[in-house]
C-alpha atoms as a PDB file:
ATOM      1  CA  UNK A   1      22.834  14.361  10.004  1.00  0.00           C
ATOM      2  CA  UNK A   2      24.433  10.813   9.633  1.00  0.00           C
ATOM      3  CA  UNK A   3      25.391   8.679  12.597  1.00  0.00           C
ATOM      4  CA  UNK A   4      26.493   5.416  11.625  1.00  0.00           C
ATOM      5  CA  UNK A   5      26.822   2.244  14.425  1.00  0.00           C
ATOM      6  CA  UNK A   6      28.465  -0.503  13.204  1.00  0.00           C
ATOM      7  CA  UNK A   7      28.523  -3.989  15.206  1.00  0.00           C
ATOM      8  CA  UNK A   8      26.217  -2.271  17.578  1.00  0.00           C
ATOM      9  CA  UNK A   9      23.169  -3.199  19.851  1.00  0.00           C
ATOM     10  CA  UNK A  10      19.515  -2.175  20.466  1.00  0.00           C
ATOM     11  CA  UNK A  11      20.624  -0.465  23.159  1.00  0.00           C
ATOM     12  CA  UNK A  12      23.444   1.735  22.357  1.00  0.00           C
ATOM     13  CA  UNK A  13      21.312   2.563  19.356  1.00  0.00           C
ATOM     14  CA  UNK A  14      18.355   3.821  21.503  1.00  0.00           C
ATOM     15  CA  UNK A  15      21.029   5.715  23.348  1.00  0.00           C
ATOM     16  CA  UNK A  16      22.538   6.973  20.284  1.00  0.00           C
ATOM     17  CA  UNK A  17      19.065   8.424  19.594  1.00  0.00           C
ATOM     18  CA  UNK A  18      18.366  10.536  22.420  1.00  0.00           C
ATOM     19  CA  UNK A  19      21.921  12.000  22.026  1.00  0.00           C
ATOM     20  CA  UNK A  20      20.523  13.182  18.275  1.00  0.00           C
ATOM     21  CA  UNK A  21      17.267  14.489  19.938  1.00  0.00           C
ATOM     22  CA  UNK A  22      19.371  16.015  22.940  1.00  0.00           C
ATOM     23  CA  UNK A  23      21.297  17.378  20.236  1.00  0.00           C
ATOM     24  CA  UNK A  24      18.997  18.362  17.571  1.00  0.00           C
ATOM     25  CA  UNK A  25      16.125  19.355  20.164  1.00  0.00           C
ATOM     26  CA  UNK A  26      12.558  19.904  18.226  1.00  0.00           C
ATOM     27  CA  UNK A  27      13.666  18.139  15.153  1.00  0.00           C
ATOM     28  CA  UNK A  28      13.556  14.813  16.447  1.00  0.00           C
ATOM     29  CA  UNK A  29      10.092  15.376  18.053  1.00  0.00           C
ATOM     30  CA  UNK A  30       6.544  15.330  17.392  1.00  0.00           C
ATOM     31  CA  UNK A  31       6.669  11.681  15.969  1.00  0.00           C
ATOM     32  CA  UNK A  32       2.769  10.995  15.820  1.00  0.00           C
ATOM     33  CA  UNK A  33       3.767   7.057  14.613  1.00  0.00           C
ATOM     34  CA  UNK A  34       6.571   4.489  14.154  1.00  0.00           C
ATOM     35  CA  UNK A  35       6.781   3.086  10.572  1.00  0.00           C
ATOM     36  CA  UNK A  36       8.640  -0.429  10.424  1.00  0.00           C
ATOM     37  CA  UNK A  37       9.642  -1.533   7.051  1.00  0.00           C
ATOM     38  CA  UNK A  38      11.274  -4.645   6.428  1.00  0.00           C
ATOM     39  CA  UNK A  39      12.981  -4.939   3.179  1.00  0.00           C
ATOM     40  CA  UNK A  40      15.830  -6.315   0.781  1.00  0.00           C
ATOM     41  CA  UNK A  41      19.582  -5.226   1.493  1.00  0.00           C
ATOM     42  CA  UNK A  42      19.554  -2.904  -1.940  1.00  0.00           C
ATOM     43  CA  UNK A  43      16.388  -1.809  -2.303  1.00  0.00           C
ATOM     44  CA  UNK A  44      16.611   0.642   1.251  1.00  0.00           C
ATOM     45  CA  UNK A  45      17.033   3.933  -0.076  1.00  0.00           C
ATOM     46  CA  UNK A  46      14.016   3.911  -2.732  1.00  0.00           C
ATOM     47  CA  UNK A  47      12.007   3.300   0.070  1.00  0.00           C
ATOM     48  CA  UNK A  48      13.135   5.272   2.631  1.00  0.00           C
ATOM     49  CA  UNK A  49      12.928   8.183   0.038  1.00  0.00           C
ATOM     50  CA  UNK A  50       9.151   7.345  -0.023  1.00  0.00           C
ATOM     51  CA  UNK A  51       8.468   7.498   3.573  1.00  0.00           C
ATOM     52  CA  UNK A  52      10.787  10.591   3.852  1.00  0.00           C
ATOM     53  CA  UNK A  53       8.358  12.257   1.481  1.00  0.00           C
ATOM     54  CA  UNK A  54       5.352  11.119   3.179  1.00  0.00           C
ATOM     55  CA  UNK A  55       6.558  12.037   6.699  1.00  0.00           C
ATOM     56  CA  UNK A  56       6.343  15.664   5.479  1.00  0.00           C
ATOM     57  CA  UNK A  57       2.715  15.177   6.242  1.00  0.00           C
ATOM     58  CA  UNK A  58       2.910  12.347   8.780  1.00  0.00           C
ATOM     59  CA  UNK A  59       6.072  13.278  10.995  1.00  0.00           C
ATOM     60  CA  UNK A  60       6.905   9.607  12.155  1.00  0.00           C
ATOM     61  CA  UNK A  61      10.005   7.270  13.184  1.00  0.00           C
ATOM     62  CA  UNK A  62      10.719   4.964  10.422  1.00  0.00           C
ATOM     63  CA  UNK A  63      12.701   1.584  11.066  1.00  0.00           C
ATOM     64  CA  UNK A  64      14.252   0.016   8.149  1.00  0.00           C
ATOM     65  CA  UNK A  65      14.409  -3.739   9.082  1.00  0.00           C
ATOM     66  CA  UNK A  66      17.016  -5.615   6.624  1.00  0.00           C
ATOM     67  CA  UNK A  67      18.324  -8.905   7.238  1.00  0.00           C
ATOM     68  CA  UNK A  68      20.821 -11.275   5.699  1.00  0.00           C
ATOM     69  CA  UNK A  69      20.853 -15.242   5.389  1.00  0.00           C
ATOM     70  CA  UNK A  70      21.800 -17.727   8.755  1.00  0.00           C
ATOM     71  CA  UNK A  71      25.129 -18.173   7.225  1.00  0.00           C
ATOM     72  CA  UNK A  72      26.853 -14.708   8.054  1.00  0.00           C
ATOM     73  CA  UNK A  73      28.437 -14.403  11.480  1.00  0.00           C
ATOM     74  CA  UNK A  74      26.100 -13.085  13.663  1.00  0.00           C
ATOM     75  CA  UNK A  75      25.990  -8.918  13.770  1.00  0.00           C
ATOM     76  CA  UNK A  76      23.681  -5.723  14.063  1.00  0.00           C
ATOM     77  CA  UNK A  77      24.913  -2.648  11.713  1.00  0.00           C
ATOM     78  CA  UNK A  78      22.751   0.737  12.443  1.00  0.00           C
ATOM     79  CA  UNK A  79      22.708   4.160  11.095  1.00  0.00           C
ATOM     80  CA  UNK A  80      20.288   6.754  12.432  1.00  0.00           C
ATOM     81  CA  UNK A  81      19.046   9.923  10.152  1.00  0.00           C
ATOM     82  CA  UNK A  82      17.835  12.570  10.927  1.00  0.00           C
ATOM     83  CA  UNK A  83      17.483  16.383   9.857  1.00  0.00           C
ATOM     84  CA  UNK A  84      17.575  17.246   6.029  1.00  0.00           C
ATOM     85  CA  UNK A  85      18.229  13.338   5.380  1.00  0.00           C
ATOM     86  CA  UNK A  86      15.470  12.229   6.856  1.00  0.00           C
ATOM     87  CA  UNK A  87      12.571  14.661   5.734  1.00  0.00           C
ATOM     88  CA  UNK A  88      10.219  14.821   8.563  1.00  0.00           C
ATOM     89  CA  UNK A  89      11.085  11.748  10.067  1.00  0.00           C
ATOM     90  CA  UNK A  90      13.842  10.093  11.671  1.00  0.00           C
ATOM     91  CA  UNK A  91      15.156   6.808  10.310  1.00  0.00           C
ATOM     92  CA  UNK A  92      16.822   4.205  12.140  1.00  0.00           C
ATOM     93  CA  UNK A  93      18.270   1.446   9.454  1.00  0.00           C
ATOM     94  CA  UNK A  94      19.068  -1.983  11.065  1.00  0.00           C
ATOM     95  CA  UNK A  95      21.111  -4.567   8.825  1.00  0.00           C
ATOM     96  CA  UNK A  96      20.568  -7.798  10.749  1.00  0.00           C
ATOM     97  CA  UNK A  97      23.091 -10.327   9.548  1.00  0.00           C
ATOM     98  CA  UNK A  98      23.036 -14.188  10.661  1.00  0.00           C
ATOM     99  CA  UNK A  99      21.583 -15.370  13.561  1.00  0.00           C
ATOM    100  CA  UNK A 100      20.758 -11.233  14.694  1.00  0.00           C
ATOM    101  CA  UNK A 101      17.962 -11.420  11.697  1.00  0.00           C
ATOM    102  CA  UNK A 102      16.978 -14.954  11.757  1.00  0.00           C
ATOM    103  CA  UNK A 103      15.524 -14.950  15.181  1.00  0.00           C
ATOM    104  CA  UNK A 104      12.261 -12.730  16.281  1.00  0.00           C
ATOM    105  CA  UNK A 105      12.536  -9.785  14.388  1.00  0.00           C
ATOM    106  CA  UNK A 106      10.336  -8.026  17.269  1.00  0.00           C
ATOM    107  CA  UNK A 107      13.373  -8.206  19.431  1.00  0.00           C
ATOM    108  CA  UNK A 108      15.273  -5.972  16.579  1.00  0.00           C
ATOM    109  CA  UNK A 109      12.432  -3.006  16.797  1.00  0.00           C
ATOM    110  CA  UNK A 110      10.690  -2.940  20.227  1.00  0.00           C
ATOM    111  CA  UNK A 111      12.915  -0.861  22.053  1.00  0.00           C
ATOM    112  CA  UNK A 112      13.642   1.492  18.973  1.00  0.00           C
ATOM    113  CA  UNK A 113       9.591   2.034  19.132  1.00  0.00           C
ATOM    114  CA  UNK A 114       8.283   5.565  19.803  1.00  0.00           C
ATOM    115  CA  UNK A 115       6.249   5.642  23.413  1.00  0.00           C
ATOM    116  CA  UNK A 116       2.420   5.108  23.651  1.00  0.00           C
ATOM    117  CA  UNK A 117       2.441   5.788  19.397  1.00  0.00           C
ATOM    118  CA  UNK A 118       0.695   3.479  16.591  1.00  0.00           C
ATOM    119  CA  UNK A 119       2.731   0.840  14.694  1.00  0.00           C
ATOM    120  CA  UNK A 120       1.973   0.214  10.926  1.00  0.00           C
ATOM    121  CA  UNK A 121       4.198  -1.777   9.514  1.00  0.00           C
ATOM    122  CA  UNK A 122       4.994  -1.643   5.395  1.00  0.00           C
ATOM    123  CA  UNK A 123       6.680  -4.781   3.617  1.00  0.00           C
ATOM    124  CA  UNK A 124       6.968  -3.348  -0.186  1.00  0.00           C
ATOM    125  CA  UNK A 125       8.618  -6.660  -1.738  1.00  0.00           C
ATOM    126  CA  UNK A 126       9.187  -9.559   0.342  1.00  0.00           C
ATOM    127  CA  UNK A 127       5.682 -10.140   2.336  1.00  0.00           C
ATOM    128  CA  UNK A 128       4.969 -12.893   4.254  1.00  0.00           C
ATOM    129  CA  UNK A 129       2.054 -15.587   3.330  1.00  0.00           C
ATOM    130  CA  UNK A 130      -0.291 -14.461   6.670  1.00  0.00           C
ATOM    131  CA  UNK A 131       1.208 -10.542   7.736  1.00  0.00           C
ATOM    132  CA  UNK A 132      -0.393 -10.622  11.320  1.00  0.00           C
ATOM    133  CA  UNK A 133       0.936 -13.304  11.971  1.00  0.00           C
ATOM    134  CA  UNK A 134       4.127 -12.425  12.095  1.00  0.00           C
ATOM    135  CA  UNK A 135       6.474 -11.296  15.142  1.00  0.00           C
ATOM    136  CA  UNK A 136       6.625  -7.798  13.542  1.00  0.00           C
ATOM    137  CA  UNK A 137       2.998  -8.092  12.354  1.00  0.00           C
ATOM    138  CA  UNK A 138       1.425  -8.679  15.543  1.00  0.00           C
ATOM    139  CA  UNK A 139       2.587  -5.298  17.238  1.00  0.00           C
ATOM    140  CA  UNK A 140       1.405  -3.260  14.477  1.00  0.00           C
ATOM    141  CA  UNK A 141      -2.372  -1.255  14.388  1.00  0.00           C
ATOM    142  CA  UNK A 142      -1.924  -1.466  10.540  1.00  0.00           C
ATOM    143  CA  UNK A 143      -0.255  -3.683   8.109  1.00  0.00           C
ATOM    144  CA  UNK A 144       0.614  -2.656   4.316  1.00  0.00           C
ATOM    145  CA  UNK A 145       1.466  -4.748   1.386  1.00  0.00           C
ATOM    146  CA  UNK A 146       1.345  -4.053  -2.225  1.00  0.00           C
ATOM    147  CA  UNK A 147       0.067  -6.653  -4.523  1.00  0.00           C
ATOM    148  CA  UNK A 148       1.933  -5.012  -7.362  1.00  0.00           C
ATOM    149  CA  UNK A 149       5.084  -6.641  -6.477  1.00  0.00           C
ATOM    150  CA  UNK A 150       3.963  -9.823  -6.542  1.00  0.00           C
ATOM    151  CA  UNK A 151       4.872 -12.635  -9.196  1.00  0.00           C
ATOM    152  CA  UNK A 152       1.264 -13.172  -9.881  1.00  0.00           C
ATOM    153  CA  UNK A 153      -0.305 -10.499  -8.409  1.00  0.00           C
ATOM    154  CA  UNK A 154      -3.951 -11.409  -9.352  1.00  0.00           C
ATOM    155  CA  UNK A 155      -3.410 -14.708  -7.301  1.00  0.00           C
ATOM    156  CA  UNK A 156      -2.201 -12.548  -4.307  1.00  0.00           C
ATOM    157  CA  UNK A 157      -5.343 -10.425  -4.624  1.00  0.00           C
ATOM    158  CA  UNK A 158      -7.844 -13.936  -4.478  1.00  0.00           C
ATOM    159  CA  UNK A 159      -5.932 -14.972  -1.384  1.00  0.00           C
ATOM    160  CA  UNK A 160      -6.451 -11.398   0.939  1.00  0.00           C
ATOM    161  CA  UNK A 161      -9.634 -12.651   1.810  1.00  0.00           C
ATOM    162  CA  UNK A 162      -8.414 -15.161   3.593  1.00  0.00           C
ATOM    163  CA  UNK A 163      -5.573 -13.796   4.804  1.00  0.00           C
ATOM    164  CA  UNK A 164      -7.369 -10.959   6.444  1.00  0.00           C
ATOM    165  CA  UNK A 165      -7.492  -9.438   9.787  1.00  0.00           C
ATOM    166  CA  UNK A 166      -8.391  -6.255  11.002  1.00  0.00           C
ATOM    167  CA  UNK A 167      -5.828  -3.745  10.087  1.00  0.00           C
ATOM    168  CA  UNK A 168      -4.577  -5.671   7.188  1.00  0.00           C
ATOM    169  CA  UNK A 169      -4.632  -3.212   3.873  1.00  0.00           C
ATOM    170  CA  UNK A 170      -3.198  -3.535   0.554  1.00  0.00           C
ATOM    171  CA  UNK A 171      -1.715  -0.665  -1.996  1.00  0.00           C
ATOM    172  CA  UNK A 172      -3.626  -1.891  -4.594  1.00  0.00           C
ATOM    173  CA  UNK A 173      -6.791  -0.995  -2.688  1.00  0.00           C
ATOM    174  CA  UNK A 174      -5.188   2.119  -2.031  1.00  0.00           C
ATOM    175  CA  UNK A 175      -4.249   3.486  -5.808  1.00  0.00           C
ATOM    176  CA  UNK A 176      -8.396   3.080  -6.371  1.00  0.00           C
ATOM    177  CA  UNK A 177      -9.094   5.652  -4.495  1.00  0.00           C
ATOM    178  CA  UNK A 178      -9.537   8.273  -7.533  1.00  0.00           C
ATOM    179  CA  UNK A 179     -11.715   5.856  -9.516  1.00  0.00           C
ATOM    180  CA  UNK A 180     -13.845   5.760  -6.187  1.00  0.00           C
ATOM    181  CA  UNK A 181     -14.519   8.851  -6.187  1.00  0.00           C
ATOM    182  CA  UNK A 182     -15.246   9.475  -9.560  1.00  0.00           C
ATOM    183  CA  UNK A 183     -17.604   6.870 -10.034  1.00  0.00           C
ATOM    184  CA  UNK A 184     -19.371   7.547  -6.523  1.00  0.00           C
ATOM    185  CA  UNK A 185     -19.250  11.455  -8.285  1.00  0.00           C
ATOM    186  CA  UNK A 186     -21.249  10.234 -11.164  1.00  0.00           C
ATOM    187  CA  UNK A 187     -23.628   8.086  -9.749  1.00  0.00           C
ATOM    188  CA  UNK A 188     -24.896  11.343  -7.277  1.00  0.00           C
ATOM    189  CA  UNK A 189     -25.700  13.591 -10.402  1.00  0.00           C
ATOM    190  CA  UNK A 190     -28.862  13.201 -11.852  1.00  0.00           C
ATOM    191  CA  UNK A 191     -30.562  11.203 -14.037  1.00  0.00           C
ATOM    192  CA  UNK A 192     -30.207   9.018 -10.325  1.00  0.00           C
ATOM    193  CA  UNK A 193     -30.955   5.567 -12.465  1.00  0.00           C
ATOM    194  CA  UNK A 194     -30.277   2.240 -11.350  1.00  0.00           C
ATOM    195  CA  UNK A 195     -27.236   1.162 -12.204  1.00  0.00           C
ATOM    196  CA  UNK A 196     -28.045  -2.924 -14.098  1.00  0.00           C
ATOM    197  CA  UNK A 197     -24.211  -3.869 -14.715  1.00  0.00           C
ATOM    198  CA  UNK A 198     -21.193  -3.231 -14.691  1.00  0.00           C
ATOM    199  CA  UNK A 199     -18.094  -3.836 -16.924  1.00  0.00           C
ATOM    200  CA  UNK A 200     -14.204  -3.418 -15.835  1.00  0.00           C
ATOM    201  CA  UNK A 201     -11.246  -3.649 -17.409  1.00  0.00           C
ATOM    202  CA  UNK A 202      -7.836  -3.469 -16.917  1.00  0.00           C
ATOM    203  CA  UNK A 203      -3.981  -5.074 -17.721  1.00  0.00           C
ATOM    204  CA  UNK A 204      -2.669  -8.554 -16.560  1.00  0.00           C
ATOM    205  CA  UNK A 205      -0.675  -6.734 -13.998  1.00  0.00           C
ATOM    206  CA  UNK A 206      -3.325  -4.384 -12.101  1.00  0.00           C
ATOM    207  CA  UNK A 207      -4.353  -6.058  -9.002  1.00  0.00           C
ATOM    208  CA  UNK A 208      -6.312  -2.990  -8.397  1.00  0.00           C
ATOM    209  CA  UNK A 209      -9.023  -4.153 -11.315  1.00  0.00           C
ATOM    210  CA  UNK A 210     -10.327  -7.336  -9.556  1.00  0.00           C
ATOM    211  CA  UNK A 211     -10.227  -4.918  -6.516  1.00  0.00           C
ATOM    212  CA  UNK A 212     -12.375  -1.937  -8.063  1.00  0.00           C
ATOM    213  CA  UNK A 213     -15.128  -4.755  -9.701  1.00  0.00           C
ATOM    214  CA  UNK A 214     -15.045  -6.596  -6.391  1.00  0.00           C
ATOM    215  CA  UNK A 215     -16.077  -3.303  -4.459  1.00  0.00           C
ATOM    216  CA  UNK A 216     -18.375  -1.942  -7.434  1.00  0.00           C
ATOM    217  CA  UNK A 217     -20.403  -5.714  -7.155  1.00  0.00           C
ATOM    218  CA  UNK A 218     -20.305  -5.579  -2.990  1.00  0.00           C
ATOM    219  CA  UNK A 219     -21.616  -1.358  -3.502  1.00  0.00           C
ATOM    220  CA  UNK A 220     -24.417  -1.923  -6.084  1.00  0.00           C
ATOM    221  CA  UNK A 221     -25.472  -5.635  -5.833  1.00  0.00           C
ATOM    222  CA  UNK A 222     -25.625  -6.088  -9.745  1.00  0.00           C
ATOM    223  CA  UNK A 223     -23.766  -8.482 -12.167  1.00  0.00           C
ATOM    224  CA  UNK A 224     -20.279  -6.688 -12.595  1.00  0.00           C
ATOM    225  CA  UNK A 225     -18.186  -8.665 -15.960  1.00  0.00           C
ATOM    226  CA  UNK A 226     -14.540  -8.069 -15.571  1.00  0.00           C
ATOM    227  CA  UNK A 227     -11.422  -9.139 -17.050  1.00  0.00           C
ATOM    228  CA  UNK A 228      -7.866  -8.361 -18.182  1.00  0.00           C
ATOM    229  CA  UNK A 229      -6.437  -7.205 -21.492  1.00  0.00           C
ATOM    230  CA  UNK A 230      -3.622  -7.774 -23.450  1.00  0.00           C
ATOM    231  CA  UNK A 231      -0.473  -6.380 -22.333  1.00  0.00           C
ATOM    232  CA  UNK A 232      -0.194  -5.050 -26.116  1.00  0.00           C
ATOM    233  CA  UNK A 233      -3.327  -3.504 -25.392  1.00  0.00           C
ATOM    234  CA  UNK A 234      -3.202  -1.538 -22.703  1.00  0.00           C
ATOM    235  CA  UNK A 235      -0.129  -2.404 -20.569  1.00  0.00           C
ATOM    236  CA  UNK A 236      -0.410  -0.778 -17.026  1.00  0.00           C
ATOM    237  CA  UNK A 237      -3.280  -0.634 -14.285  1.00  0.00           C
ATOM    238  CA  UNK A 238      -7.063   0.095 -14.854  1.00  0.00           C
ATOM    239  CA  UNK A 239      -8.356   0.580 -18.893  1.00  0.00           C
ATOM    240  CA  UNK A 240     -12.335   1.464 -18.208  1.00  0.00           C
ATOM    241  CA  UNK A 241     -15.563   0.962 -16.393  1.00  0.00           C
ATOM    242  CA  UNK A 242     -18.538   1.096 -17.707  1.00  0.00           C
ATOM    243  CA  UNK A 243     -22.353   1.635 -16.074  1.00  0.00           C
ATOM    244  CA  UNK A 244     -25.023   0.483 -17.859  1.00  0.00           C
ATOM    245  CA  UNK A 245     -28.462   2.277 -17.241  1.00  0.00           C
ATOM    246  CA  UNK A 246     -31.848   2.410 -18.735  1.00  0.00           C
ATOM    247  CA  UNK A 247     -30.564   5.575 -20.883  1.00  0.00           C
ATOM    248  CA  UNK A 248     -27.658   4.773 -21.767  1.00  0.00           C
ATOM    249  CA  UNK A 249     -24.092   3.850 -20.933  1.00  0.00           C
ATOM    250  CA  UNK A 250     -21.663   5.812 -18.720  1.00  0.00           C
ATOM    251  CA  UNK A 251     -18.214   5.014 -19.720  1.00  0.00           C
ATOM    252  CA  UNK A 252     -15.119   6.406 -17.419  1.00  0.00           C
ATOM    253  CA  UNK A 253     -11.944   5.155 -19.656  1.00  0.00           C
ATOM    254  CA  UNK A 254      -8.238   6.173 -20.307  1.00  0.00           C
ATOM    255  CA  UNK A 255      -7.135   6.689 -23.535  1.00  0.00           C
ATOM    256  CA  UNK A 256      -3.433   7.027 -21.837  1.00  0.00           C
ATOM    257  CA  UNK A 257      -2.160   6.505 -18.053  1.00  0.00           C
ATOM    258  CA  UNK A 258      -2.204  10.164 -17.186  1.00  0.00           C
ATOM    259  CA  UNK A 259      -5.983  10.872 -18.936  1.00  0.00           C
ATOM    260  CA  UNK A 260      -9.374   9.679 -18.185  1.00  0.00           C
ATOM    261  CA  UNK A 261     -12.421  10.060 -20.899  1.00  0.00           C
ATOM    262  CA  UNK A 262     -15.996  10.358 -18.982  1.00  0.00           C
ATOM    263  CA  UNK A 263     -18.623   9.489 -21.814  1.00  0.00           C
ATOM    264  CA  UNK A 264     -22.378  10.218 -20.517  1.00  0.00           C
ATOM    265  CA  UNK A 265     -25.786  10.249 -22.096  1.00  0.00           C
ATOM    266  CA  UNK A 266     -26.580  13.748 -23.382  1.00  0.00           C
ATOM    267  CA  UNK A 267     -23.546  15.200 -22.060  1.00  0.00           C
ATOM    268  CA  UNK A 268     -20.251  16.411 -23.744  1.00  0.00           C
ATOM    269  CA  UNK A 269     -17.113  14.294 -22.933  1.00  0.00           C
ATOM    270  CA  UNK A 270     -15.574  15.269 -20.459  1.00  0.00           C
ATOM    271  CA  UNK A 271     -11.383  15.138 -19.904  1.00  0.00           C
ATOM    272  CA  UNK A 272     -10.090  14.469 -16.329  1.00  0.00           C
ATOM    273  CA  UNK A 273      -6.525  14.291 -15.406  1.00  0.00           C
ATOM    274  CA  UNK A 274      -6.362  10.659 -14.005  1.00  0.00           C
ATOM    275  CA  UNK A 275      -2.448   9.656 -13.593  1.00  0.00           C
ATOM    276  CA  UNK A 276      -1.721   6.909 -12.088  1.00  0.00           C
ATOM    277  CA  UNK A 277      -1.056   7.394  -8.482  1.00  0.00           C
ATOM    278  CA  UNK A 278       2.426   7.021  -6.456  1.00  0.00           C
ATOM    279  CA  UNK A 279       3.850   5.329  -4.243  1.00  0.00           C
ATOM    280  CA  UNK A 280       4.309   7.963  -1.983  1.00  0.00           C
ATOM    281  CA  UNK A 281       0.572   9.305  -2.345  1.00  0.00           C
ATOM    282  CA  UNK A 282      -1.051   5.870  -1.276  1.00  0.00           C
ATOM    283  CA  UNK A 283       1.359   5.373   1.736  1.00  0.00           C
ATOM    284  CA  UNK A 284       0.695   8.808   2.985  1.00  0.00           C
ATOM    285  CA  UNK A 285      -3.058   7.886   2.578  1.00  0.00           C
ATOM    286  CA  UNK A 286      -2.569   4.689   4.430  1.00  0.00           C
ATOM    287  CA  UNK A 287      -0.710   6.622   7.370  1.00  0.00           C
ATOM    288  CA  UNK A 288      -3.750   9.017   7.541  1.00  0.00           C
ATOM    289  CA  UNK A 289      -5.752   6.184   8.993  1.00  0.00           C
ATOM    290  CA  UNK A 290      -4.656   4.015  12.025  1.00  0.00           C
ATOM    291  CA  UNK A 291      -7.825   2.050  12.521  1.00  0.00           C
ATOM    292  CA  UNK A 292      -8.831  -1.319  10.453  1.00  0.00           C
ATOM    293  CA  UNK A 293     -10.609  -0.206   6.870  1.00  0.00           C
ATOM    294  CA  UNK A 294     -13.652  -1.958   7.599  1.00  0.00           C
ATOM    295  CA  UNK A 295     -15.058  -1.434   3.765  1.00  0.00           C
ATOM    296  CA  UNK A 296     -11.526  -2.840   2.324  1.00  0.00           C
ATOM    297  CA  UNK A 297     -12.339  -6.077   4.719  1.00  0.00           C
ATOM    298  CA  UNK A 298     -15.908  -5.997   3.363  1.00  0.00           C
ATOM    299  CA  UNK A 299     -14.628  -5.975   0.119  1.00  0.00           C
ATOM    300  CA  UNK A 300     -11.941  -8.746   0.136  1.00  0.00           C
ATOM    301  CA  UNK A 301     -14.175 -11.203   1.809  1.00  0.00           C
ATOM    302  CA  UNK A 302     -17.897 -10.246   0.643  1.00  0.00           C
ATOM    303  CA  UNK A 303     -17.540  -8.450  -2.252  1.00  0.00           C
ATOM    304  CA  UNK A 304     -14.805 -10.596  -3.296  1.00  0.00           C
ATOM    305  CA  UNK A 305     -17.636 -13.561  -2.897  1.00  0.00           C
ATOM    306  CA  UNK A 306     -20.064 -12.466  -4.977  1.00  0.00           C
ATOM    307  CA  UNK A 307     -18.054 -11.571  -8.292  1.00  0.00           C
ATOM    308  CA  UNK A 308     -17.771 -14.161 -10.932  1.00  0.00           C
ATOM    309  CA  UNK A 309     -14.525 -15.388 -12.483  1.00  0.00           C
ATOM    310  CA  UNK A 310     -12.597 -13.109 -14.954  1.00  0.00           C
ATOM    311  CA  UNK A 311     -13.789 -13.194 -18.681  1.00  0.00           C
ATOM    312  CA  UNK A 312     -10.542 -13.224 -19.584  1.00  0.00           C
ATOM    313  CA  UNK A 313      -7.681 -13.892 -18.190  1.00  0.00           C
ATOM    314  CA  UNK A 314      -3.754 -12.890 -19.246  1.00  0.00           C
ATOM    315  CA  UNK A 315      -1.568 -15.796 -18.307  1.00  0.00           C
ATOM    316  CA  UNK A 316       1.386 -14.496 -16.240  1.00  0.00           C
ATOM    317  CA  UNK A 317       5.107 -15.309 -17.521  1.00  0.00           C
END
């Protein structure tokens, strides 16, 4: 179900919802979180379609924030979903237009908030420099960006530490979540050597590579030697890592996005199915977790400390 409220206010469009949940009875409860995000007129329905999917396993409002520039007459367009075009969520779009989105966007949202429930709010293309410092930011437990939109998104990655405050998280830290495991797999089998460096390697456009060396260098306290390749290369995310150890190397690398080759000393090679993860998989992840990621702030500020400079470097256009 569809209800659209045009030229409307905050307050007829919290009354509008508990007509739909007067109307539509246990579909429009057992919310366990809101979910602001605040994006581009345009670009609404790709991401609504990825919290939709996600809310199948984290039943949540979600309030799309959209607002246009001062110049526009001064107006507050709605629409609330619900049912079959909402997933497992509700949505409540607001398109703020002149001095409606210019002001505190806070204003917008807090009385479309669900009661006594978290807050994460998800920007996935237009962030702002400092997230919790915003009007929106501030309310939220969590806040999620995604490097990987960013012009330069290796320069946005060297600025989180700086940035950060607890409940601050990033979807590049988030889509290295299968490498974690598989290289925290490995180094629990035997032969149980030290591990005496590390190389990584990945494209110009993977945030998630200074990420993964920046956590592997804070986890083992050895010399890690990253870099980026050539987009000709290898054009998307993370290439390889490899462990050196007293017998040998151990060498976790994709020959192609969806395939990983794990090369060990003694052992057989081993194929694991390694595609690249989705959007929709890392923000369900995020949404599984409401408290600050204490080892992403570890590794943003400490770990992101102690690694050296990029071998190489892939100037962005």
């Amino acid at each position: 179900m569809i209800v659209d409220l045009p030229d409307t206010t905050v307050s007829k469009i919290s009354r509008a919802l508990v007509n739909v949940r007067e109307e539509g009875g246990a579909v429009a409860l057992g919310r366990v979180l809101t979910l602001i995000i605040v994006t581009r007129q345009g670009a609404q329905e790709d991401v609504i379609d990825v919290a939709n999917a996600a809310s199948r396993e984290h039943p949540m409002r979600v309030i799309v924030v959209m607002t246009n520039g001062e110049d526009s007459p001064p107006r507050l367009d709605a629409q609330i979903r619900v049912g079959g075009d909402a997933g497992a969520s509700e949505v409540v779009t607001l398109h703020a237009l002149g001095e409606a989105g210019s002001t505190n966007l806070e204003s917008l949202v807090t009385g479309l908030l669900l009661p006594d429930a978290p807050v994460v709010v998800w920007w996935p293309d237009d962030t702002p420099d400092i997230p919790s410092q915003t009007s929106i930011g501030k309310i939220a437990q969590r806040r999620i960006t995604d490097a990987a939109t960013k012009p330069d998104p290796s320069a946005w990655v060297a600025s989180l530490g700086e940035k950060y405050r607890p409940g601050d998280t990033d979807l590049a830290w988030t889509r290295l979540t299968r490498w974690r495991e598989q290289l925290a797999a490995i180094l629990d089998q035997p032969p149980f050597e030290n591990v005496t460096s590390i190389t990584v390697r990945g494209a110009s456009d993977s945030p998630s590579t200074a990420l993964l060396a920046a956590w592997l260098r804070l986890a083992l306290d050895v010399p890690v030697d990253w870099g980026y390749l050539p987009t000709a290369e290898w054009p998307h995310g993370i290439k390889s890592v490899t462990l050196v150890r007293e017998s040998g190397d151990v060498v976790l690398e994709r020959p192609s996005p969806a395939v990983a080759l794990l090369t060990q000393p003694g052992q057989p090679q081993h194929d694991l199915a390694f595609p690249r993860r989705s959007l929709r998989e890392c923000l369900a992840e995020e949404l599984r977790r409401l408290d600050p990621d204490v080892l992403y702030g570890r590794v943003i500020t400490e770990g992101w400390a102690l690694l050296d400079p990029p071998t190489t470097q892939e100037t962005h256009d």
